[in-house]
PDB file of N, CA and C in Angstrom:
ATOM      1  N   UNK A   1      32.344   2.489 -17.413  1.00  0.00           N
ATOM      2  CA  UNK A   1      31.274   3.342 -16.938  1.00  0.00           C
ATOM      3  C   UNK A   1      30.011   2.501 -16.775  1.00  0.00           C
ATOM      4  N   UNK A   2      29.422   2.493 -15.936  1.00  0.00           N
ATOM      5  CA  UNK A   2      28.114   2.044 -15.322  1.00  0.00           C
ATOM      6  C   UNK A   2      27.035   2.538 -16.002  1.00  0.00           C
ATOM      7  N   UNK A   3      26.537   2.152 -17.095  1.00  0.00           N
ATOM      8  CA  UNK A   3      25.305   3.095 -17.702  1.00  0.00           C
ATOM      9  C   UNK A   3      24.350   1.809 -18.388  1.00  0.00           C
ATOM     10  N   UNK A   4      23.038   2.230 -18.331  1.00  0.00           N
ATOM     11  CA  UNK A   4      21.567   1.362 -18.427  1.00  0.00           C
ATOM     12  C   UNK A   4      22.284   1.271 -20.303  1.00  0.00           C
ATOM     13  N   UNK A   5      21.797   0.453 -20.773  1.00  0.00           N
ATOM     14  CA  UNK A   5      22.399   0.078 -21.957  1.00  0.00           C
ATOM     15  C   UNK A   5      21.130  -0.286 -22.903  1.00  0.00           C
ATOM     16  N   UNK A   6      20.935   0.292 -23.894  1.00  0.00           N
ATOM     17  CA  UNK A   6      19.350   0.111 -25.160  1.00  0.00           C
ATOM     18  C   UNK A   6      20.065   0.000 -25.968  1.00  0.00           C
ATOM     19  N   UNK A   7      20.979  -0.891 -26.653  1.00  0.00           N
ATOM     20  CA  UNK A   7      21.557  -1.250 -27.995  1.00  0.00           C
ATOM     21  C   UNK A   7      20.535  -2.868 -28.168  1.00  0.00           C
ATOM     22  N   UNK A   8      19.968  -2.669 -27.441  1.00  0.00           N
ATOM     23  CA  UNK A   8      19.136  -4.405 -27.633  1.00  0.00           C
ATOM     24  C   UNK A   8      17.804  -3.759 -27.987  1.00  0.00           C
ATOM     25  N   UNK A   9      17.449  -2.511 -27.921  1.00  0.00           N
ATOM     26  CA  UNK A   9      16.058  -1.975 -28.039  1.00  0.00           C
ATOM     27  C   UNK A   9      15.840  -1.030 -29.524  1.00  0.00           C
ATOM     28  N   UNK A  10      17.145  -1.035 -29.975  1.00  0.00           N
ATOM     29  CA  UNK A  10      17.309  -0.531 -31.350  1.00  0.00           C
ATOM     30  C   UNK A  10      16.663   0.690 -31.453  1.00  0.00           C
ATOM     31  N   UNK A  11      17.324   2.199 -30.295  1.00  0.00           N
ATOM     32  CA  UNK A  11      17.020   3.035 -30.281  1.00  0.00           C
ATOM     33  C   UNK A  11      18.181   4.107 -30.999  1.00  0.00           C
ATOM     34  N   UNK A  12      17.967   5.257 -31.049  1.00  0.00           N
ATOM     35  CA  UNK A  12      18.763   5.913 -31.062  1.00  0.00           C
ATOM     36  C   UNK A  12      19.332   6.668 -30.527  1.00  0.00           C
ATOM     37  N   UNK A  13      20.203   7.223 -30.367  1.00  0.00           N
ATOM     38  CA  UNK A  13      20.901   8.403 -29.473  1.00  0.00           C
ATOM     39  C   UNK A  13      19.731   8.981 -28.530  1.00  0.00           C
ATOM     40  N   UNK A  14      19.155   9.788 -29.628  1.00  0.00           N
ATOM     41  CA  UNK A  14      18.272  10.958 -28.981  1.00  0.00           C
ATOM     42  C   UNK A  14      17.226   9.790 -28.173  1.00  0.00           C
ATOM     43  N   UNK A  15      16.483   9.024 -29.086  1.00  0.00           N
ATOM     44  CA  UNK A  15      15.524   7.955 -28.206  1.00  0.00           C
ATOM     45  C   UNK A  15      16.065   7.858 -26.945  1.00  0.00           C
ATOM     46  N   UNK A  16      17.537   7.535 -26.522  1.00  0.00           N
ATOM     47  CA  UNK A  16      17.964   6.785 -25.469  1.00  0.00           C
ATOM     48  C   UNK A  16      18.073   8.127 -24.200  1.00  0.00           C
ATOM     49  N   UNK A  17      18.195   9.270 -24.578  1.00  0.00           N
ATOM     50  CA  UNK A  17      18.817  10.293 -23.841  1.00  0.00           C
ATOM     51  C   UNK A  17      16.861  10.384 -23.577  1.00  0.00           C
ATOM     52  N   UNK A  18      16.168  10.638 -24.416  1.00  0.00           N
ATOM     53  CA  UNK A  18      14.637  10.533 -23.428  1.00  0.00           C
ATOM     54  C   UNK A  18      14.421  10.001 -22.649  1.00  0.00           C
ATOM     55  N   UNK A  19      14.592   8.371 -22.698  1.00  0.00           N
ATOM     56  CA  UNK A  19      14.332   7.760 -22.094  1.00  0.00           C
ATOM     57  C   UNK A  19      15.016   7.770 -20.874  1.00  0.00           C
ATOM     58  N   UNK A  20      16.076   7.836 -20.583  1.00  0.00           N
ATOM     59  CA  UNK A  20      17.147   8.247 -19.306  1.00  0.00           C
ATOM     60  C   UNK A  20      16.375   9.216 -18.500  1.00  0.00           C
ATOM     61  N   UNK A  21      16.029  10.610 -19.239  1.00  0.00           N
ATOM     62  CA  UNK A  21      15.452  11.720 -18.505  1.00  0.00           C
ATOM     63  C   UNK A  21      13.798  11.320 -17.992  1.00  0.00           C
ATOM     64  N   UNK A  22      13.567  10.451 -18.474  1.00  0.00           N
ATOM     65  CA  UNK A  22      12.084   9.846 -17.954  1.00  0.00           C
ATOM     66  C   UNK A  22      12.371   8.814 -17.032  1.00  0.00           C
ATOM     67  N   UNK A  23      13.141   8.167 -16.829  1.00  0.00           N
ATOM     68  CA  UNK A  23      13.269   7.387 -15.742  1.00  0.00           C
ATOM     69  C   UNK A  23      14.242   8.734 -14.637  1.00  0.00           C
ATOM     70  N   UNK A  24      15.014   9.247 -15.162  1.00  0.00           N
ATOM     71  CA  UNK A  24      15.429  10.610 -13.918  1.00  0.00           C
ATOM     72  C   UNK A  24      14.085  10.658 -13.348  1.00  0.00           C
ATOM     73  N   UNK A  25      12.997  11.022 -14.031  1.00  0.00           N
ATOM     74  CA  UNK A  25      11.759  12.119 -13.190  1.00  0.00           C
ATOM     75  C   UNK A  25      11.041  11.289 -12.287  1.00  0.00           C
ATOM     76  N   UNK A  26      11.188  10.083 -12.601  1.00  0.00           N
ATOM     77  CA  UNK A  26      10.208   8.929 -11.948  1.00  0.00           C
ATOM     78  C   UNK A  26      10.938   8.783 -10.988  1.00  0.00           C
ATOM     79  N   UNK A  27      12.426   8.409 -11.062  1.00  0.00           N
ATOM     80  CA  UNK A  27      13.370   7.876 -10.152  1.00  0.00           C
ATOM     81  C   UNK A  27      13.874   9.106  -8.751  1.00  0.00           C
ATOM     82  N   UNK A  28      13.754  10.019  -9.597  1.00  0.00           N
ATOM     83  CA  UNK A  28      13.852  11.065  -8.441  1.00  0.00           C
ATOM     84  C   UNK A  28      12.797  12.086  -8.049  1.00  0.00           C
ATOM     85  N   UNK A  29      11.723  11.579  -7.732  1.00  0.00           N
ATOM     86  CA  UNK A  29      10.451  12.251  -7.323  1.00  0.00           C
ATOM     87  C   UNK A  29      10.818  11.901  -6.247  1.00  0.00           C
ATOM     88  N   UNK A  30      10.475  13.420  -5.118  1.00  0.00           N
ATOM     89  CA  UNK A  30      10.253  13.363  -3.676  1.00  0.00           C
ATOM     90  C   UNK A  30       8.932  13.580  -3.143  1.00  0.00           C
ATOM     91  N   UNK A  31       8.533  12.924  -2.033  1.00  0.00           N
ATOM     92  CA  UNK A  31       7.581  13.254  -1.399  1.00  0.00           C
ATOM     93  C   UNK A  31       8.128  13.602   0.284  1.00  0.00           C
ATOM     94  N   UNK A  32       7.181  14.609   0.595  1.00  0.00           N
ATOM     95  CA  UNK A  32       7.084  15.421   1.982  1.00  0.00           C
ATOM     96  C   UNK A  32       6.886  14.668   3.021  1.00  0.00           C
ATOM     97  N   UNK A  33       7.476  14.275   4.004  1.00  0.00           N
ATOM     98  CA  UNK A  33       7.454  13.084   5.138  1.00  0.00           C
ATOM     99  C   UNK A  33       7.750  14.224   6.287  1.00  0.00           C
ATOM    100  N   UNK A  34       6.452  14.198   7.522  1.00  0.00           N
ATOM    101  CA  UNK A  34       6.374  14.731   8.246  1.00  0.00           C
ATOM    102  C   UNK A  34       7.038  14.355   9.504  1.00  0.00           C
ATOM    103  N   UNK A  35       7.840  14.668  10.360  1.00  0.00           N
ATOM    104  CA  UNK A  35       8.326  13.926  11.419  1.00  0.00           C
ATOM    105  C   UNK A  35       8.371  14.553  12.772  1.00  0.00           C
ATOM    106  N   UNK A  36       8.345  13.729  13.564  1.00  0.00           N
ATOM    107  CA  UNK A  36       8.044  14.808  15.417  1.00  0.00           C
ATOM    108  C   UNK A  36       6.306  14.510  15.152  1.00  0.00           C
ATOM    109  N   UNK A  37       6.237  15.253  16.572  1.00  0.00           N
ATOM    110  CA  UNK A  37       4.814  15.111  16.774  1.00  0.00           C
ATOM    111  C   UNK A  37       4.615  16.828  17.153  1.00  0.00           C
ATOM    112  N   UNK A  38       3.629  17.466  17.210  1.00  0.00           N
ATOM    113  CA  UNK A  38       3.224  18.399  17.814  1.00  0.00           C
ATOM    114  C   UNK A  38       3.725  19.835  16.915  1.00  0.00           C
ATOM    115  N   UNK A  39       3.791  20.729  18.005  1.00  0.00           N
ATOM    116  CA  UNK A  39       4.563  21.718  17.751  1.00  0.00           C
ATOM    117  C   UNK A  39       6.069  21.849  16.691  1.00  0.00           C
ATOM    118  N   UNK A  40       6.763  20.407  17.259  1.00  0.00           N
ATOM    119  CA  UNK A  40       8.139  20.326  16.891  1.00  0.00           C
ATOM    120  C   UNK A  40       8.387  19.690  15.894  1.00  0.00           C
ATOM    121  N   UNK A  41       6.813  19.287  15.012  1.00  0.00           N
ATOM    122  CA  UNK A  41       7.088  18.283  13.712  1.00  0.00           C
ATOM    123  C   UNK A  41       7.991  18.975  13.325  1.00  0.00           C
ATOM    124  N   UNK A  42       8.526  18.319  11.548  1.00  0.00           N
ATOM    125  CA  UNK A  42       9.344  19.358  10.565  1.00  0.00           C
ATOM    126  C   UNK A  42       9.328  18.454   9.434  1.00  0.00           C
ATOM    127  N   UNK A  43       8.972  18.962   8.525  1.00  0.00           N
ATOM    128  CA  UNK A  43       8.470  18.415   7.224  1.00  0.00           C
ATOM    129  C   UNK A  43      10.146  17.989   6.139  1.00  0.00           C
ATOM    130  N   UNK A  44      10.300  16.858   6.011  1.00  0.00           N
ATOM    131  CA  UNK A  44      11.844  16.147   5.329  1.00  0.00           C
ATOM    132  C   UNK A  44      11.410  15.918   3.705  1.00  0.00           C
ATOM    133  N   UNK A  45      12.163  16.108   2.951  1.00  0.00           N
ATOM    134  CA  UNK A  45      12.029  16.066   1.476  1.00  0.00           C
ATOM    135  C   UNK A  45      12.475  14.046   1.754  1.00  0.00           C
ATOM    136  N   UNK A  46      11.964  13.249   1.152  1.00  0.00           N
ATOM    137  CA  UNK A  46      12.354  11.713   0.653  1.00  0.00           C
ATOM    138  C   UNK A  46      12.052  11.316  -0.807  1.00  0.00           C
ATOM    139  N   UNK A  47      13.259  10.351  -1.331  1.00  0.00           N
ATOM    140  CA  UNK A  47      12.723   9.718  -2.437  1.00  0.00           C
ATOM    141  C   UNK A  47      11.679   9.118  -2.450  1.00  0.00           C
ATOM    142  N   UNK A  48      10.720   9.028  -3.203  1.00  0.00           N
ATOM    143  CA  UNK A  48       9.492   7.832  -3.398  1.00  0.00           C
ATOM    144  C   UNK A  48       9.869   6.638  -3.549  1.00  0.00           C
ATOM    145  N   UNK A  49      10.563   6.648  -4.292  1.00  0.00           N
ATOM    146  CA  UNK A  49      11.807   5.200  -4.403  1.00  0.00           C
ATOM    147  C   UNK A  49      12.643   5.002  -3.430  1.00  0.00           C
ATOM    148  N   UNK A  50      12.715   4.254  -2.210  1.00  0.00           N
ATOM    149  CA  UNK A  50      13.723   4.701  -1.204  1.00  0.00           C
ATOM    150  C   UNK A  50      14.355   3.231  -0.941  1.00  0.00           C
ATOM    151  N   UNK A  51      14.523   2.255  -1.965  1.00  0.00           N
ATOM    152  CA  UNK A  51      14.576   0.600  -1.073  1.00  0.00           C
ATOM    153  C   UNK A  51      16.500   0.691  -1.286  1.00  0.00           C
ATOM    154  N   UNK A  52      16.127  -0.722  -1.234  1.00  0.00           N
ATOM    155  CA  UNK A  52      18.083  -1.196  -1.351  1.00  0.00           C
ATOM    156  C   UNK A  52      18.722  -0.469  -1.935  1.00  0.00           C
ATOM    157  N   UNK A  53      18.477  -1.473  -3.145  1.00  0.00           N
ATOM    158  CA  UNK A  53      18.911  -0.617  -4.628  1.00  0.00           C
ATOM    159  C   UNK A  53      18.808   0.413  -5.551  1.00  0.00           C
ATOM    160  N   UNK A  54      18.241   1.055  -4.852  1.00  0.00           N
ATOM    161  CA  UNK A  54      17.386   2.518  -5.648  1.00  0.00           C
ATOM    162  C   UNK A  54      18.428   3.072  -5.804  1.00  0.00           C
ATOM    163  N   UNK A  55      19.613   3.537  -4.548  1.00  0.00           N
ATOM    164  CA  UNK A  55      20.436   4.710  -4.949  1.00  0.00           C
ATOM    165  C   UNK A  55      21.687   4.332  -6.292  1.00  0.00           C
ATOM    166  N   UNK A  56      21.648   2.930  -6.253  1.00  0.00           N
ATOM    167  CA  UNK A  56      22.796   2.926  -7.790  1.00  0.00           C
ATOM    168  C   UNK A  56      22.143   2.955  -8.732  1.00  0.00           C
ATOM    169  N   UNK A  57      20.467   2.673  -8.619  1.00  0.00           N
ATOM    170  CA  UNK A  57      19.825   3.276 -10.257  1.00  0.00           C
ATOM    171  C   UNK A  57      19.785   4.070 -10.523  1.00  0.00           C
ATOM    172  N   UNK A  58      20.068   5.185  -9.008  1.00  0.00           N
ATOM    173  CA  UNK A  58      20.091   6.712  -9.445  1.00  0.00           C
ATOM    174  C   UNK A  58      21.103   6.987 -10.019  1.00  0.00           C
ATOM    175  N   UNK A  59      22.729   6.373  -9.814  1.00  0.00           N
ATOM    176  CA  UNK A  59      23.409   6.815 -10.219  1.00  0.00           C
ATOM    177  C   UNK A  59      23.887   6.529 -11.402  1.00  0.00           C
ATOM    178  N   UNK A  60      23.273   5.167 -11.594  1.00  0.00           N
ATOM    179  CA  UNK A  60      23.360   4.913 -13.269  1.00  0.00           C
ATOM    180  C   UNK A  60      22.744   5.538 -14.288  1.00  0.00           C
ATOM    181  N   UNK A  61      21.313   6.077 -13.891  1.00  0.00           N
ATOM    182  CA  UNK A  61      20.420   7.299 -14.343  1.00  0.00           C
ATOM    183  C   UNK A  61      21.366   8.303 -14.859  1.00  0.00           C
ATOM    184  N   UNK A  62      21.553   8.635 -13.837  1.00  0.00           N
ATOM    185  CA  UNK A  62      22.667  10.398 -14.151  1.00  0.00           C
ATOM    186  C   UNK A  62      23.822   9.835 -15.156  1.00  0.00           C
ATOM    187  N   UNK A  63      24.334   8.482 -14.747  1.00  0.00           N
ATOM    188  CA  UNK A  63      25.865   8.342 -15.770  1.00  0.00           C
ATOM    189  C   UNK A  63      25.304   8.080 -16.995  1.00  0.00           C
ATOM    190  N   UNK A  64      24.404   7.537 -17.279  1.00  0.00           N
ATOM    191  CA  UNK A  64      23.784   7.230 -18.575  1.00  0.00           C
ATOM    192  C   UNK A  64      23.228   8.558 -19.377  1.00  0.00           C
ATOM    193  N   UNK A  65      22.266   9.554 -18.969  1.00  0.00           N
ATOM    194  CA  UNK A  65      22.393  10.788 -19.432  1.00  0.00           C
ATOM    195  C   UNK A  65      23.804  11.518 -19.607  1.00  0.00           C
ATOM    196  N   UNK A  66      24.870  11.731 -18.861  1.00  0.00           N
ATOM    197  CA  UNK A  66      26.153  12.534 -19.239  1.00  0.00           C
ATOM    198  C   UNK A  66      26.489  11.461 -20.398  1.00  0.00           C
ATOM    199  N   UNK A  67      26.455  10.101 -20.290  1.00  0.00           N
ATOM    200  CA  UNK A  67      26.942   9.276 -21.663  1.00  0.00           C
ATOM    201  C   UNK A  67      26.241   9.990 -23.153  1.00  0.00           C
ATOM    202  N   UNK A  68      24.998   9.981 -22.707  1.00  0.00           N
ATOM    203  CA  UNK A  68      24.181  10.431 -24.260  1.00  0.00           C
ATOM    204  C   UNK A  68      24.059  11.591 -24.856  1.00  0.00           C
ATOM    205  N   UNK A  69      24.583  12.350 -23.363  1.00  0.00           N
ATOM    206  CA  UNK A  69      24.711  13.861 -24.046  1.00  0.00           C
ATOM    207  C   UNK A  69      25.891  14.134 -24.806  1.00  0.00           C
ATOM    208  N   UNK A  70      27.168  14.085 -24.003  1.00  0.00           N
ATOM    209  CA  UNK A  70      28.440  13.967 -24.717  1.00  0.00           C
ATOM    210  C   UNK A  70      28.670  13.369 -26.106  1.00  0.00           C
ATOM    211  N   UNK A  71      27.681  12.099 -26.026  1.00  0.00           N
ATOM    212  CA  UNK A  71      27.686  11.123 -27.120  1.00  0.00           C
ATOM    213  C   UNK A  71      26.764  11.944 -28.596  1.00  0.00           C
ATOM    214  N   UNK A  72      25.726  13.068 -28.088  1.00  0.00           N
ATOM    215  CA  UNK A  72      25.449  13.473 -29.325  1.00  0.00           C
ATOM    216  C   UNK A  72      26.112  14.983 -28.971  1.00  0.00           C
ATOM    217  N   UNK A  73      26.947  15.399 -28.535  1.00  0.00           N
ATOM    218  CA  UNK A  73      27.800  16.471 -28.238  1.00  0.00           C
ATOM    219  C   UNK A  73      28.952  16.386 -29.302  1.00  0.00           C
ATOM    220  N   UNK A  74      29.085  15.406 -29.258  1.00  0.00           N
ATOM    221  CA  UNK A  74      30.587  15.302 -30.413  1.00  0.00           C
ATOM    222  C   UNK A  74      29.948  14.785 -31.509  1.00  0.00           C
ATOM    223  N   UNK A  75      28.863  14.273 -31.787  1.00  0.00           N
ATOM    224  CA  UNK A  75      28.177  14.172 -33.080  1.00  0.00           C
ATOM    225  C   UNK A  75      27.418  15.412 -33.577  1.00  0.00           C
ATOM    226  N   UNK A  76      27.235  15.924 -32.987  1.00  0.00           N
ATOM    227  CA  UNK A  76      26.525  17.001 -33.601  1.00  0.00           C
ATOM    228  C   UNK A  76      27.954  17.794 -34.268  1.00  0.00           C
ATOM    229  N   UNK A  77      28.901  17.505 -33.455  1.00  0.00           N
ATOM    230  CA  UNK A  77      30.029  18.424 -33.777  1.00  0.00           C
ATOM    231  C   UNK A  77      30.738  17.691 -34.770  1.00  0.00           C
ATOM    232  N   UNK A  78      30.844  16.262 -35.070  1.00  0.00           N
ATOM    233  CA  UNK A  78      31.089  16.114 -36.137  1.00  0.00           C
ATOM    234  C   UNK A  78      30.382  16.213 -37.351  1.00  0.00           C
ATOM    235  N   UNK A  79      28.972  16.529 -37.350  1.00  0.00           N
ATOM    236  CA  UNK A  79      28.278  17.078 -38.506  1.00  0.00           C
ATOM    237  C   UNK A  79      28.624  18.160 -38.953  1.00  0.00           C
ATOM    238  N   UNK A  80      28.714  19.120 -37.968  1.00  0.00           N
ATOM    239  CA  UNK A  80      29.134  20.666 -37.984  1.00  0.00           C
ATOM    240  C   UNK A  80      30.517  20.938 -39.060  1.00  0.00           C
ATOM    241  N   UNK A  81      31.434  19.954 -39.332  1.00  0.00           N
ATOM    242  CA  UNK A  81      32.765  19.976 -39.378  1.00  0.00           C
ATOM    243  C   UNK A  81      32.608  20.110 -41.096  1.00  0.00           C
TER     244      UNK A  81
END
């Protein structure tokens, strides 16, 4: 699995699942891009981030959150036990 990796930053679970969802909000902010001229403009949703490589940070973003959730999903559930 493809996921941003903080075992070098000596965080924890929960630390790491913040941090994921804070780079989500940054990483997937859109801004309103107007296009056409005149009458026939029409206003397009775009990433702010739009270069090369942006779209596999997005997707490492998202795989790295389902990692940390699951990951305190079955810990919480092994506390529970």
């Amino acid at each position: 699995m493809n996921i941003i990796n903080y075992d070098h930053l000596c965080y924890s679970d929960e630390q790491c699942l913040k941090q994921a969802n804070i780079l989500k909000r940054v990483m997937f902010k859109t801004v309103e891009v107007k296009k056409g001229r005149g009458k026939k403009a029409y206003v397009i949703k775009e990433y702010m981030y739009n270069s090369e490589g942006d779209d596999e940070v997005r997707e490492k973003i998202l795989n790295t959150i389902k990692h940390y959730e699951t990951k305190m999903e079955t810990l919480s559930k092994e506390d529970n036990k």
